[in-house]
Protein backbone atom coordinates (compact mmCIF):
# COMPACT_ATOMS: atom_id res chain seq x y z
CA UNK A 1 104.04 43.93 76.88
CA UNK A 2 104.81 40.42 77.42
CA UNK A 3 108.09 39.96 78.81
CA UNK A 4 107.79 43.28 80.42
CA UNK A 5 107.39 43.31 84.26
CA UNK A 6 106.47 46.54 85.84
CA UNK A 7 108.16 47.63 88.93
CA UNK A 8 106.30 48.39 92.06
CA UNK A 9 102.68 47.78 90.34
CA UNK A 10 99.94 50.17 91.56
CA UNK A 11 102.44 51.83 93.44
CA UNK A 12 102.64 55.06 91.43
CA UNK A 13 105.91 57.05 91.06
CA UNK A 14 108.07 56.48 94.32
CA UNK A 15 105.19 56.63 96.89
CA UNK A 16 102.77 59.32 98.36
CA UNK A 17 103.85 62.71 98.09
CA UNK A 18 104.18 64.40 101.50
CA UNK A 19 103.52 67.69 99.99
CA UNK A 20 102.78 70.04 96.98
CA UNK A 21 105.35 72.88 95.79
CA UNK A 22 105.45 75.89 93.32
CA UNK A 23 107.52 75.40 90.32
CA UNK A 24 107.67 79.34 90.13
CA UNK A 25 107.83 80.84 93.42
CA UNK A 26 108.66 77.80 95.65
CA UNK A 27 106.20 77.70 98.32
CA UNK A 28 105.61 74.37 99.86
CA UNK A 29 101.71 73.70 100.69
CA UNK A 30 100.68 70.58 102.28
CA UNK A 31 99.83 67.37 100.30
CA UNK A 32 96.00 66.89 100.64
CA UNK A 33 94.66 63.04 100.20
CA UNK A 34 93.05 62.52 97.26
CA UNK A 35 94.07 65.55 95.77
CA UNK A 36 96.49 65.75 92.87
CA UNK A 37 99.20 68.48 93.21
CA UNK A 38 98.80 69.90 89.71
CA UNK A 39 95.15 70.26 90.61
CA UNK A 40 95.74 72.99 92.97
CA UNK A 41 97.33 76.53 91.89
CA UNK A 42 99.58 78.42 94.51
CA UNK A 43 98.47 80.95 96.57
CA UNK A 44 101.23 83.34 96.24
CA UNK A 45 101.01 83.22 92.41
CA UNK A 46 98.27 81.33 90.91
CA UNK A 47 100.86 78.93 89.20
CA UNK A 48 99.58 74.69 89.26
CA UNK A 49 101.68 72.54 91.63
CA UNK A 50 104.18 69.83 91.59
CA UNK A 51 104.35 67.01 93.35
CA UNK A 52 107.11 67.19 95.94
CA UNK A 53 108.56 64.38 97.95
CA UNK A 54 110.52 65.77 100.75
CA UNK A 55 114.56 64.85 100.49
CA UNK A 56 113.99 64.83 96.54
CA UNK A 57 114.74 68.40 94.87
């Protein structure tokens, strides 16, 4: 939109998530590059991760 300016451009949402949690259970797996979070399921219960940024709950 004209008059609009986006913040951070290309930056995504806050930077690079350090690693991928459970929404369910809780577990914490490592971030993998390239790799969306809600692309891999949990191995404790099969449940699509979040993106978690460490220090952010």
């Amino acid at each position: 939109m004209p008059g609009h300016e986006r913040r951070n451009p290309g930056r995504g949402w806050g930077g690079p998530a350090e690693s991928c949690s459970c929404p369910f259970c809780g577990k914490v797996e490592k971030k993998r590059p390239g790799v969306p979070c809600n692309s891999i399921k949990c191995s404790e219960c099969g449940t699509a991760l979040v993106r978690h940024v460490e220090g952010n709950r």
